[in-house]
C-alpha atoms as a PDB file:
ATOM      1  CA  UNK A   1     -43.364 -38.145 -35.333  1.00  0.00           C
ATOM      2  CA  UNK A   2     -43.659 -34.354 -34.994  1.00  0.00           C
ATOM      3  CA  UNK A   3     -41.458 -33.880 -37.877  1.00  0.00           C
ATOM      4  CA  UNK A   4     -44.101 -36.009 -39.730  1.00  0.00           C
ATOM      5  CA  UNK A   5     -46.722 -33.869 -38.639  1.00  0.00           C
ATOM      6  CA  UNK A   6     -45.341 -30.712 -39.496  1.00  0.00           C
ATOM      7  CA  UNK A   7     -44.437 -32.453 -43.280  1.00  0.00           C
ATOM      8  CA  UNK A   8     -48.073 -33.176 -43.146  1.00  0.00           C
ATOM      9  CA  UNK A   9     -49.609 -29.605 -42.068  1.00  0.00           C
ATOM     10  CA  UNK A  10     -46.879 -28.393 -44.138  1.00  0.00           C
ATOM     11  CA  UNK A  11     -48.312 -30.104 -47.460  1.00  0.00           C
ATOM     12  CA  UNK A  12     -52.318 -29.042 -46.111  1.00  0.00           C
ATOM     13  CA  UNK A  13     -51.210 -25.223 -45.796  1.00  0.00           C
ATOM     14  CA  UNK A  14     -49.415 -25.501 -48.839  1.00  0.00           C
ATOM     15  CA  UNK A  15     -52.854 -27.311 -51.185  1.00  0.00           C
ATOM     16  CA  UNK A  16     -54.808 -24.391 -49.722  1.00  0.00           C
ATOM     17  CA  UNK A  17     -52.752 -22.044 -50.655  1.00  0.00           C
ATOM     18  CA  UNK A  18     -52.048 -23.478 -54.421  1.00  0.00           C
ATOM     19  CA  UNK A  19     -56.679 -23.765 -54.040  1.00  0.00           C
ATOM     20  CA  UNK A  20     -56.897 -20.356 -53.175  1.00  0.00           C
ATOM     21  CA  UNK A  21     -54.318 -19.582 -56.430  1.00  0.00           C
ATOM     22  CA  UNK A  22     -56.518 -21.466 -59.087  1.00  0.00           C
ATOM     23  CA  UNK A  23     -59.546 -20.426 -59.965  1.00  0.00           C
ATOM     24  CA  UNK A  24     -61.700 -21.642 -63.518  1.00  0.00           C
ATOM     25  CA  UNK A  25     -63.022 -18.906 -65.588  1.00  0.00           C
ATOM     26  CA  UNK A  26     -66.336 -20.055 -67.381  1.00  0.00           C
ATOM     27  CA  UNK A  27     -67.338 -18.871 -71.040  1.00  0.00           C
ATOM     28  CA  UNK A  28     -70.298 -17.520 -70.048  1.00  0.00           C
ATOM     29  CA  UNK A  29     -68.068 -15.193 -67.185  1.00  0.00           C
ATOM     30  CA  UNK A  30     -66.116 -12.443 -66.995  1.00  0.00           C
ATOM     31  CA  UNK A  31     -63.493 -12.693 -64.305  1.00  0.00           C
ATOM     32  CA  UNK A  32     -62.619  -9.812 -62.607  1.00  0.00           C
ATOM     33  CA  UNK A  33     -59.445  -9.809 -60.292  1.00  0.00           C
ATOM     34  CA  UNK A  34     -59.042  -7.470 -57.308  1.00  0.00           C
ATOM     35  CA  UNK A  35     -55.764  -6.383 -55.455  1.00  0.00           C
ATOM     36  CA  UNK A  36     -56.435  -4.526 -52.108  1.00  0.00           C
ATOM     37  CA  UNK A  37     -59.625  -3.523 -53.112  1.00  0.00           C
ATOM     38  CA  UNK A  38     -58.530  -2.178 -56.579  1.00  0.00           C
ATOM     39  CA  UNK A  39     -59.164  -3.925 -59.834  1.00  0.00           C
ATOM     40  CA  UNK A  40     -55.958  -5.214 -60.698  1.00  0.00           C
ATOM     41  CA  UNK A  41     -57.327  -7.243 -64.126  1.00  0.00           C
ATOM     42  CA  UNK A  42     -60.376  -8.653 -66.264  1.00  0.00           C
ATOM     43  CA  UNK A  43     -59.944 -11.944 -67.734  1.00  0.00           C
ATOM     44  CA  UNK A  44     -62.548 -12.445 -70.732  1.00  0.00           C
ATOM     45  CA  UNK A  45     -60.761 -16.004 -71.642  1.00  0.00           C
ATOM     46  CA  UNK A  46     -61.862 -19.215 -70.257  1.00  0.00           C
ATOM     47  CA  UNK A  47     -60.220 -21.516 -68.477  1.00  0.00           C
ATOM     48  CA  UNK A  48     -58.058 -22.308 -65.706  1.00  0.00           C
ATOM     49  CA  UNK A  49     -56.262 -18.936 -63.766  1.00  0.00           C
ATOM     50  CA  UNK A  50     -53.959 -18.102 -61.259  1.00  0.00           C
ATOM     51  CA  UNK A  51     -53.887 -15.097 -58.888  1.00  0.00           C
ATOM     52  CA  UNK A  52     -52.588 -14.709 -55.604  1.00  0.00           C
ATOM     53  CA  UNK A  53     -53.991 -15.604 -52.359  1.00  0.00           C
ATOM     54  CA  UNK A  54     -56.268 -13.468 -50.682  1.00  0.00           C
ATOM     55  CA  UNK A  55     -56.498 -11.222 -49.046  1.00  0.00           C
ATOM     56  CA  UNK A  56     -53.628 -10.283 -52.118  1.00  0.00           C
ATOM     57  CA  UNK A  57     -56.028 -10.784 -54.172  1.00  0.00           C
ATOM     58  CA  UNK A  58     -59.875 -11.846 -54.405  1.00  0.00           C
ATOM     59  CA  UNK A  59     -61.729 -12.542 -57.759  1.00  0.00           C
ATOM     60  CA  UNK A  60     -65.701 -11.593 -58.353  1.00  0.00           C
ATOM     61  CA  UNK A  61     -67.206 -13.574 -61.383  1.00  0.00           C
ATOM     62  CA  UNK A  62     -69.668 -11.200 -63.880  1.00  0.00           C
ATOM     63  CA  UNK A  63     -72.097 -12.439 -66.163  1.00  0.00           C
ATOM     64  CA  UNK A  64     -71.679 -12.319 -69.377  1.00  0.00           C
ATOM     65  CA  UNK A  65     -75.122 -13.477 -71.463  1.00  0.00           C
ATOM     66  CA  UNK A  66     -77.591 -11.331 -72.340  1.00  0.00           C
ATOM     67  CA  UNK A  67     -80.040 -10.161 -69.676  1.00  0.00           C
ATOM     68  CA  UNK A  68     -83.720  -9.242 -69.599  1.00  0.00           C
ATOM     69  CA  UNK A  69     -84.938  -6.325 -67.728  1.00  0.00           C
ATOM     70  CA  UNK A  70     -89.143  -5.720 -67.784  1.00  0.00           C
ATOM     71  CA  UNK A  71     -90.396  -2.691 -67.004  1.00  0.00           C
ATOM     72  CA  UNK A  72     -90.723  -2.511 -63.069  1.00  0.00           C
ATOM     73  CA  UNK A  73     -93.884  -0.196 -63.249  1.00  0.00           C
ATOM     74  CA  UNK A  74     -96.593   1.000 -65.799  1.00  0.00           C
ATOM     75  CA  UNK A  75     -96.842   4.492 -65.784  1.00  0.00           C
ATOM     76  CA  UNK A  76     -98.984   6.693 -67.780  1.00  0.00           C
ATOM     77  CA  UNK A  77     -96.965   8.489 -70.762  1.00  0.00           C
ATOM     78  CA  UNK A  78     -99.051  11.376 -72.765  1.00  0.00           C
ATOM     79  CA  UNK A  79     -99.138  11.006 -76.717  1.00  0.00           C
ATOM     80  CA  UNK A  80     -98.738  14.593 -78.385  1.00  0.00           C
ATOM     81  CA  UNK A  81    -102.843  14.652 -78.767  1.00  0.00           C
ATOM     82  CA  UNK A  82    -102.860  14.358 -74.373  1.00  0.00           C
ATOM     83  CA  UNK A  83    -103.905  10.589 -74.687  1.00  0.00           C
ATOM     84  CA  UNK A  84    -103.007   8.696 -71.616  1.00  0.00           C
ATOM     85  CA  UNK A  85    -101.248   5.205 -72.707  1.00  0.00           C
ATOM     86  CA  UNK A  86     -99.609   2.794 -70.271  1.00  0.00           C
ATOM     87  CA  UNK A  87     -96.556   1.125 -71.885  1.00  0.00           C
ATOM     88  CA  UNK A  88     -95.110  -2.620 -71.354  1.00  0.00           C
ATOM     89  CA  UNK A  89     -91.520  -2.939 -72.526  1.00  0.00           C
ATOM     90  CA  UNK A  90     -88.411  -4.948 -72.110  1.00  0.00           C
ATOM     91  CA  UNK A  91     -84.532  -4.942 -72.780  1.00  0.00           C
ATOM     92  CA  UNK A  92     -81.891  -7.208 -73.443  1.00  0.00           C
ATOM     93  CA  UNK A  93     -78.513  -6.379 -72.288  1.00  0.00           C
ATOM     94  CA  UNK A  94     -75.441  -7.521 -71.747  1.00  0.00           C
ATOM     95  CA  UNK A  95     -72.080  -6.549 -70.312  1.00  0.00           C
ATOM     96  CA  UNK A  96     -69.453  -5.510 -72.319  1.00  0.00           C
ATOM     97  CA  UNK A  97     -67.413  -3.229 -69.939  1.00  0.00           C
ATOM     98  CA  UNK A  98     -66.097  -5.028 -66.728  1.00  0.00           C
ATOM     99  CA  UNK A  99     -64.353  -2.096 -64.884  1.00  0.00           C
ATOM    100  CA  UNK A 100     -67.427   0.309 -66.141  1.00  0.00           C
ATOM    101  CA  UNK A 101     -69.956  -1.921 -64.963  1.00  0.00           C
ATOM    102  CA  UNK A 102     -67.934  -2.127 -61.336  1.00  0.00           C
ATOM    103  CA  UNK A 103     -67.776   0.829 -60.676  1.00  0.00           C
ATOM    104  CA  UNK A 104     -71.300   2.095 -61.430  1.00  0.00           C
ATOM    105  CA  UNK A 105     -73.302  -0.697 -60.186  1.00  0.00           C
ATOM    106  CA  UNK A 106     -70.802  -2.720 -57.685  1.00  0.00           C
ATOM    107  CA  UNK A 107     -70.617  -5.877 -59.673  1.00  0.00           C
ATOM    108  CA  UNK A 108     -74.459  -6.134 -58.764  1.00  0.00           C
ATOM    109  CA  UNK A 109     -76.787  -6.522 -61.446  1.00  0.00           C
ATOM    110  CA  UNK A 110     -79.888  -5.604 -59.491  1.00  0.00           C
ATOM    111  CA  UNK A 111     -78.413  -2.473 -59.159  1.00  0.00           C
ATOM    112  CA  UNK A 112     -77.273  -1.653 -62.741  1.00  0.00           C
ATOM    113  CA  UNK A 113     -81.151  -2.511 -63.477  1.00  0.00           C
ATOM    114  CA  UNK A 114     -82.511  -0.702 -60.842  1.00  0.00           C
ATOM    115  CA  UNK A 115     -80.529   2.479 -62.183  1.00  0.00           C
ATOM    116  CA  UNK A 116     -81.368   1.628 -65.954  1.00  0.00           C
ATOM    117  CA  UNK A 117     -84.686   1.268 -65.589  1.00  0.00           C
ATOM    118  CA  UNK A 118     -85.777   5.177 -65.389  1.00  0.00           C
ATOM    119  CA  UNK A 119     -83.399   5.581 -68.298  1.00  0.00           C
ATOM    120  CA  UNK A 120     -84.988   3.472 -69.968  1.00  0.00           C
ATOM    121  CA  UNK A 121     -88.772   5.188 -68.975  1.00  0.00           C
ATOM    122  CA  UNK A 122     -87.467   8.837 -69.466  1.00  0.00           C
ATOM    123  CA  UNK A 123     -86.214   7.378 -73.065  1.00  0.00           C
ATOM    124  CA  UNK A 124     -89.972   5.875 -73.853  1.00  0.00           C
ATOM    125  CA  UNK A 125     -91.345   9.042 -72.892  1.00  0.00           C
ATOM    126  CA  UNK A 126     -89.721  11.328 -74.731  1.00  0.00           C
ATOM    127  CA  UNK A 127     -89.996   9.026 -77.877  1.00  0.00           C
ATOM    128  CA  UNK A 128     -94.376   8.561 -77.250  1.00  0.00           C
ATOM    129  CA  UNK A 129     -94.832  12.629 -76.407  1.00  0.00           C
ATOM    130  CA  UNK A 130     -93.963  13.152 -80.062  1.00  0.00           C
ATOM    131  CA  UNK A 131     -96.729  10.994 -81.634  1.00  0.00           C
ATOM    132  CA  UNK A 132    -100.139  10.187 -81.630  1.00  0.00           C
ATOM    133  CA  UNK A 133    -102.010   7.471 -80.544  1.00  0.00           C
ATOM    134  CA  UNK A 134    -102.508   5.636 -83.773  1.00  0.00           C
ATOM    135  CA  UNK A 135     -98.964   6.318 -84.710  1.00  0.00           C
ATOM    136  CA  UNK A 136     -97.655   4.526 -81.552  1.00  0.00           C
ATOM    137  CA  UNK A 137    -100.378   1.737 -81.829  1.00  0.00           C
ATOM    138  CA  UNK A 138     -99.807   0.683 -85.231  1.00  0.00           C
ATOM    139  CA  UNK A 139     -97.776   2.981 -87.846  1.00  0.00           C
ATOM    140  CA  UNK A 140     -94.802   3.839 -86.075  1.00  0.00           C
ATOM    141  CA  UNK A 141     -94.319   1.209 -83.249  1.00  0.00           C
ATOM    142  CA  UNK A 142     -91.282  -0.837 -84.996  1.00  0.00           C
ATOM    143  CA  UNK A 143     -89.661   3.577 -85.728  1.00  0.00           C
ATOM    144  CA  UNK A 144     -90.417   3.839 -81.513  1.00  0.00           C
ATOM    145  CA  UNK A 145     -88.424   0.979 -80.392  1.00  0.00           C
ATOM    146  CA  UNK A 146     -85.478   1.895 -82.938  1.00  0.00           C
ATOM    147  CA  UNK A 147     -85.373   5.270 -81.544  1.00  0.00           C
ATOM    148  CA  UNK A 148     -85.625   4.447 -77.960  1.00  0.00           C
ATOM    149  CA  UNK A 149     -82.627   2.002 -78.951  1.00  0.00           C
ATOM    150  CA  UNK A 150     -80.572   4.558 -80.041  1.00  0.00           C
ATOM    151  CA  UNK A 151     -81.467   6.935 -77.286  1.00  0.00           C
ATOM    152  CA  UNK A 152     -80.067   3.788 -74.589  1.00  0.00           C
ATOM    153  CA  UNK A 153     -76.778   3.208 -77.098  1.00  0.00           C
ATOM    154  CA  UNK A 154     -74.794   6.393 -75.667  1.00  0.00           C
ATOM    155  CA  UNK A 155     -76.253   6.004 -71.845  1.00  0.00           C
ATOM    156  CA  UNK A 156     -75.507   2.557 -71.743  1.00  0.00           C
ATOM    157  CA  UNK A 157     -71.931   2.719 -72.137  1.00  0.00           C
ATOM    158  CA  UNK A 158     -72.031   5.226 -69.030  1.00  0.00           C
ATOM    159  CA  UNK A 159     -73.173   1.884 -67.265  1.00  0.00           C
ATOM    160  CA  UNK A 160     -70.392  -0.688 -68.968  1.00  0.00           C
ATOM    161  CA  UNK A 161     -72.763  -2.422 -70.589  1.00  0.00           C
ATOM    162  CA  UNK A 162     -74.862  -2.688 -74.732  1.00  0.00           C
ATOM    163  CA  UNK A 163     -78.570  -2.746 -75.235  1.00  0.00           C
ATOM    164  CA  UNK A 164     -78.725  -5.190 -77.496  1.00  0.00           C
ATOM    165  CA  UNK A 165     -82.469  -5.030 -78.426  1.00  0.00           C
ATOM    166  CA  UNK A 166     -85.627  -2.876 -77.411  1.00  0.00           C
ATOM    167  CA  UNK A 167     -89.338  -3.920 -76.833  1.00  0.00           C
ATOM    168  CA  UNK A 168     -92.854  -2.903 -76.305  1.00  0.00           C
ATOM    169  CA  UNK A 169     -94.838  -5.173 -74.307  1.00  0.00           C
ATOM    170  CA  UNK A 170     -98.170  -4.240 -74.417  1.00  0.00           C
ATOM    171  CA  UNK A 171     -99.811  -0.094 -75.187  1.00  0.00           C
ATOM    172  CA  UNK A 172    -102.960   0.290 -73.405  1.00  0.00           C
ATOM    173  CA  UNK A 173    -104.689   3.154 -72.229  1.00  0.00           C
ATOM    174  CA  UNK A 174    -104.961   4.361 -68.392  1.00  0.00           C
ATOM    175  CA  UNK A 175    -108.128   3.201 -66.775  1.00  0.00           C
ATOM    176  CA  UNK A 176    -110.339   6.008 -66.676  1.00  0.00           C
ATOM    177  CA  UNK A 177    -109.538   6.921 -70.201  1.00  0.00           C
ATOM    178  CA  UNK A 178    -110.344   2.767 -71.713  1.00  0.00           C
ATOM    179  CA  UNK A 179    -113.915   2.856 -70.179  1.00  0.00           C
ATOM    180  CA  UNK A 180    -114.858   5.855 -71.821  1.00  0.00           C
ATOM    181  CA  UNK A 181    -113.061   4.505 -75.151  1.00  0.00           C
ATOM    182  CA  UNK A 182    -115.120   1.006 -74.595  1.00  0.00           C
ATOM    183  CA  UNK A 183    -118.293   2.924 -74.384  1.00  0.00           C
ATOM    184  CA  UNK A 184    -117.441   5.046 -77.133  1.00  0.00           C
ATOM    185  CA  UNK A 185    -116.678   1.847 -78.983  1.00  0.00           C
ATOM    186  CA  UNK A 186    -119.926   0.467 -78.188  1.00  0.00           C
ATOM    187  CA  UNK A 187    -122.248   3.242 -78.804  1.00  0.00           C
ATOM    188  CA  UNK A 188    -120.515   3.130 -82.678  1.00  0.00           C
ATOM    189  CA  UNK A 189    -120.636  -0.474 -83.011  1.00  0.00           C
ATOM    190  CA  UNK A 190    -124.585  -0.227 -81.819  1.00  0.00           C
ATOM    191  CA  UNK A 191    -125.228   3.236 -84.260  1.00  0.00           C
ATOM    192  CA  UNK A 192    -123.430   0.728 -87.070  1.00  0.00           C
ATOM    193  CA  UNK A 193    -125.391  -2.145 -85.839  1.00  0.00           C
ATOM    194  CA  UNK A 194    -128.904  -0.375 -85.845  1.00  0.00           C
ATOM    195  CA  UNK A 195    -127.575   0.657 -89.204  1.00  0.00           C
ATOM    196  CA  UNK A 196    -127.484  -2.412 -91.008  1.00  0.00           C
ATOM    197  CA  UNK A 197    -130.537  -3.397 -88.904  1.00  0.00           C
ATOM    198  CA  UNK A 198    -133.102  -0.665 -90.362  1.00  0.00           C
ATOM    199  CA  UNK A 199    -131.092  -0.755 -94.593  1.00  0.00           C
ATOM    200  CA  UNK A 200    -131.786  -4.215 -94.048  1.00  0.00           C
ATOM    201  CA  UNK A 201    -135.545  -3.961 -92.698  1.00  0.00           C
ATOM    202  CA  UNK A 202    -135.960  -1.256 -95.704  1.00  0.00           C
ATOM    203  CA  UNK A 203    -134.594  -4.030 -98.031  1.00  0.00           C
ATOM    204  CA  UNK A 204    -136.551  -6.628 -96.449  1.00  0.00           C
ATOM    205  CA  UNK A 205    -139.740  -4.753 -97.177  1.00  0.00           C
ATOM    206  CA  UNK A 206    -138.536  -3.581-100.911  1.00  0.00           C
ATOM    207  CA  UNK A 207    -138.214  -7.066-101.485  1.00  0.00           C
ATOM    208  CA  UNK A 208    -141.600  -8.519-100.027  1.00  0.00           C
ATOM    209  CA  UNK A 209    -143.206  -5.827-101.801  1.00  0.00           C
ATOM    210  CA  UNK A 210    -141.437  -6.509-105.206  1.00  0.00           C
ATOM    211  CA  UNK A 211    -142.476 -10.245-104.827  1.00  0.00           C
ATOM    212  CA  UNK A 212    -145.936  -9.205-103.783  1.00  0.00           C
ATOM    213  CA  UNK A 213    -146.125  -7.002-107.044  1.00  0.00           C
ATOM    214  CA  UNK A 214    -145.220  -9.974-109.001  1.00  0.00           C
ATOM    215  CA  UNK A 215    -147.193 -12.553-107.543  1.00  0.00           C
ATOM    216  CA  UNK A 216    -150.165 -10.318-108.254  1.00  0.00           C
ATOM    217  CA  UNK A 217    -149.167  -9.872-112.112  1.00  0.00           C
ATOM    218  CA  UNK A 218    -148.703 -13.567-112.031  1.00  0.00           C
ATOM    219  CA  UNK A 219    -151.785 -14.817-110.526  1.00  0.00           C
ATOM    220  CA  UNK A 220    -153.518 -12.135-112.669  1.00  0.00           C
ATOM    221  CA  UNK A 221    -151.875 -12.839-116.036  1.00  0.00           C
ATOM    222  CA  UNK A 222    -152.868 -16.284-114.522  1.00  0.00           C
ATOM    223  CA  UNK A 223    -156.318 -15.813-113.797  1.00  0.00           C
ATOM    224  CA  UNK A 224    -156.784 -13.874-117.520  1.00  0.00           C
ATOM    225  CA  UNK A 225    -154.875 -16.713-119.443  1.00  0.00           C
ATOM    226  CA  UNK A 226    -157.542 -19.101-117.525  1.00  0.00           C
ATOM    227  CA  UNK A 227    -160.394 -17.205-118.526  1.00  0.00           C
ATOM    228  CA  UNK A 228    -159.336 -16.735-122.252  1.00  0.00           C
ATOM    229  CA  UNK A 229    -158.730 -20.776-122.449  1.00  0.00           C
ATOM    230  CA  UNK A 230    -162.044 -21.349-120.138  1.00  0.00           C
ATOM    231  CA  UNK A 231    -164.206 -18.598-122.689  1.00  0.00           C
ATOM    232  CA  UNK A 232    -162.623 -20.585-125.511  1.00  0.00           C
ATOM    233  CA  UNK A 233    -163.292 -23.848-124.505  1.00  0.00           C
ATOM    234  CA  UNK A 234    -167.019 -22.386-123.542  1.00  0.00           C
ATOM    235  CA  UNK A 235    -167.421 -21.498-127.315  1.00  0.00           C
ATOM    236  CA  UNK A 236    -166.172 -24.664-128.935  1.00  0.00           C
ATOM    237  CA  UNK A 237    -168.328 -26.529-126.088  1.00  0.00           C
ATOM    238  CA  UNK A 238    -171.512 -24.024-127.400  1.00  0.00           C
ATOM    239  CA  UNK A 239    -170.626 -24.309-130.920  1.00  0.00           C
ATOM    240  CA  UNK A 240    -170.912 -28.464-130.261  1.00  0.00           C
ATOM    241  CA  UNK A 241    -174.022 -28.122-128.111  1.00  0.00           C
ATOM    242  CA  UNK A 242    -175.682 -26.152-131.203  1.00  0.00           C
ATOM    243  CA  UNK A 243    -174.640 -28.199-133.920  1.00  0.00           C
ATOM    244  CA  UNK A 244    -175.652 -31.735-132.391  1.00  0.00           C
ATOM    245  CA  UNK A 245    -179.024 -29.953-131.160  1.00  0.00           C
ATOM    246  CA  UNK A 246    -179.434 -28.656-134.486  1.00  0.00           C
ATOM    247  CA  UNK A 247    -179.158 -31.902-136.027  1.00  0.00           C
ATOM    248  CA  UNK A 248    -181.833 -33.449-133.951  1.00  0.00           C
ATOM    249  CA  UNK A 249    -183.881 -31.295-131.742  1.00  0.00           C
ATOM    250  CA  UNK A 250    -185.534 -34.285-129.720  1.00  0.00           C
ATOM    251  CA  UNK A 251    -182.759 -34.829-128.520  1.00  0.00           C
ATOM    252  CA  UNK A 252    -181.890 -31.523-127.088  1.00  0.00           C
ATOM    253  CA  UNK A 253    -184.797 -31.209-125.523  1.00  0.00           C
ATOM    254  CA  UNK A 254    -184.402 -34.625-123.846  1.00  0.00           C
ATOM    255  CA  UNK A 255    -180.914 -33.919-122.620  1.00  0.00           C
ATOM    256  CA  UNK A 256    -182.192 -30.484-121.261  1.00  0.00           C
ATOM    257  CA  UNK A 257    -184.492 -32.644-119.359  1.00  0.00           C
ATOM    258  CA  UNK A 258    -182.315 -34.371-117.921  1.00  0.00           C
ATOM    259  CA  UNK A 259    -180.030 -31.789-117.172  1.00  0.00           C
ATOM    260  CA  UNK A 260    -182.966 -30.092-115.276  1.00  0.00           C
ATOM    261  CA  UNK A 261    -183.931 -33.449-113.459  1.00  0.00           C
ATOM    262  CA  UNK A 262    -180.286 -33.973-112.403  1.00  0.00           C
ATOM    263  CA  UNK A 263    -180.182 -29.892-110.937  1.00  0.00           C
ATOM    264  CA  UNK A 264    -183.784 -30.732-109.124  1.00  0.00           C
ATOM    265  CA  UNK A 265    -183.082 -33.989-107.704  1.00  0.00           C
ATOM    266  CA  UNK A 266    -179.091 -33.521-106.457  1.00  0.00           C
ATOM    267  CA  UNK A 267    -180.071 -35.227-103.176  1.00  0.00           C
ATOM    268  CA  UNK A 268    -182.118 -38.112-101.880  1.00  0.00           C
ATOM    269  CA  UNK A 269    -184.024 -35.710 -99.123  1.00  0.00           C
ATOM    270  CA  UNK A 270    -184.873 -32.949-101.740  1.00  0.00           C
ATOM    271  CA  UNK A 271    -188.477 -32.965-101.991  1.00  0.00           C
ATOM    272  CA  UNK A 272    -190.496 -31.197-104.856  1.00  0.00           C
ATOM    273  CA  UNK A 273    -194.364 -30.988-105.211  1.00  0.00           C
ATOM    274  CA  UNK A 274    -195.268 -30.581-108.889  1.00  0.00           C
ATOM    275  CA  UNK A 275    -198.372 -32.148-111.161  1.00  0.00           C
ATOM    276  CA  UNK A 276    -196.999 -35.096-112.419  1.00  0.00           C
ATOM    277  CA  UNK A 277    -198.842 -34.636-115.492  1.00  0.00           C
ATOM    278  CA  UNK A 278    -197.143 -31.521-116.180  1.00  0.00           C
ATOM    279  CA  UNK A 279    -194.901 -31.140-118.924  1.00  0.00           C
ATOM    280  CA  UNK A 280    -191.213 -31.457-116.197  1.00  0.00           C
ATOM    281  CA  UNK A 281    -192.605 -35.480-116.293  1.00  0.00           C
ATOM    282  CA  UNK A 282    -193.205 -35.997-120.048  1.00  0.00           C
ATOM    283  CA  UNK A 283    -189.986 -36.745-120.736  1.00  0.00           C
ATOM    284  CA  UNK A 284    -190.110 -39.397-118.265  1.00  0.00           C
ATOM    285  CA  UNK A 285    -193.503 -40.998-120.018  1.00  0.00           C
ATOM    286  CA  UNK A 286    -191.778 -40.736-123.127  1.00  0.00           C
ATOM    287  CA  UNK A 287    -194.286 -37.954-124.830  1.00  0.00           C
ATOM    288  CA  UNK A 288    -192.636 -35.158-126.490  1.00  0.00           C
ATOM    289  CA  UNK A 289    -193.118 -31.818-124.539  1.00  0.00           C
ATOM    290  CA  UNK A 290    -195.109 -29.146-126.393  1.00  0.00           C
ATOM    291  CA  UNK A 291    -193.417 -26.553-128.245  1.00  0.00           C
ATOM    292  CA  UNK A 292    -190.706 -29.086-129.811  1.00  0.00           C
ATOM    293  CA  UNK A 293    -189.615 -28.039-133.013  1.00  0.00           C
ATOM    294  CA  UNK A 294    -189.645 -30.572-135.878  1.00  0.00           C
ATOM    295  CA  UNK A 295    -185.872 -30.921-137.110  1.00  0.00           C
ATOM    296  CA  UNK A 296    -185.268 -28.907-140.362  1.00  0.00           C
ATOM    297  CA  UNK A 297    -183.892 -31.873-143.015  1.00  0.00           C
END
């Protein structure tokens, strides 16, 4: 029975000793293998390892993808015109030297960022002091990040690791220095504004007073083509008048009397006091009025 036993712890001591041996080495890992505290070898190829057991030996697993590091803080940089902006970026890097990276940042990768980031800053600022506002806003944004990239390429390696790409965020300016752009802002959109308002009032009135002009001509070319047809239509009217009076007198004197009864007695309450025997009435009774003309034959 206790030789059993011992078989039996025998085979246990044995599996965790052969466990503590093996060890699986991802693709997305480096593998770095440490003997007494020393770094004994870096294993970039996955699979399935062996080492010795600790304390021989002890292993400490490093990523190897691409990592993201933001900018921790915004501060204030000054463009060559002493414009305050505030720049956002962000890096991607990776690790590319195992032993560098170890021994700079402890196989830590908080640390290796927290010691790249004011590289990273003092690079930015250097790059921004050199150019103006407009140039880092617009015209030479893509040139900034391509020259902060090469700035990182040499101070990187110091680190064991690759910047792999460069980024700006965001560019603002500092907050005293937007509210006084925002106002300045508005006071030229409202000068453009009142602008357009007063050429447009000035073409408003140009306008009414153009149409005024020529509704005046055209009521008064209007008014005189009325009048010339009206005048015309008067004379061919006269000319008729005359000629059928001419041809029988009588007549015209009875139709003036009638057109002097009809202006007398427009309405039923007019009231005139005349002698009916007078000569308004003869044409009425049907006697010729005195004066009449005998028609010329």
């Amino acid at each position: 029975m206790n030789r059993f036993t011992s078989l039996i712890a025998g085979v246990l001591v044995a599996l965790l000793v052969a466990s503590s041996m093996l060890f699986i080495v991802d693709q997305r890992q480096f593998a770095v293998i440490y003997a007494l505290g020393e770094i004994k070898e870096v294993i970039t190829e996955p699979g399935l390892k062996i080492k010795l057991p600790p304390p021989l030996q002890n292993v400490v697993m490093l990523d190897r993808r691409v990592q993201t590091l933001d900018s921790p803080e915004s501060r204030p940089i000054f463009t060559a015109e002493k414009k305050s902006l505030v720049i956002d970026w962000l890096i991607k890097w990776r690790i590319t030297e195992p032993r560098q990276f170890i021994r700079t940042s402890n196989a830590d990768i908080r640390n290796a960022e927290n010691r790249l980031a004011p590289v990273v800053q003092a690079a930015f600022n250097e790059e921004i002091t050199k150019r103006t506002v407009i140039a880092v806003l617009a015209s030479e944004r893509e040139k900034i990040m391509q020259d902060v990239r090469k700035r990182l390429a040499d101070e990187a390696k110091q680190f064991g690791i690759e910047i792999v790409d460069v980024r700006i965020k965001r560019v603002d300016f500092a907050a005293g220095i937007t509210e006084s752009v925002y106002r300045r802002m508005e006071s030229e959109r409202k000068r453009v504004a009142n602008e357009l308002r007063s050429t447009g009032a000035a073409e408003g009135e140009k306008i009414r007073a153009d149409a005024d002009r020529q509704s005046e001509v055209i009521v008064a070319e209007a008014f005189r083509d009325a009048q010339k047809v009206k005048g015309e239509g008067d004379a061919k009217a006269s000319a008729l008048y005359a000629e059928s009076f001419g041809r029988d007198p009588q007549f015209a004197q009875f139709y003036r009397s009638l057109e002097a009864y009809r202006a007398s007695f427009r309405n039923r309450s007019d009231v005139m006091v005349v002698d009916p025997s007078s000569d308004f009435f003869k044409a009425m009774r049907g006697a010729p009025t005195g004066g009449a003309a005998p028609a010329k034959k």
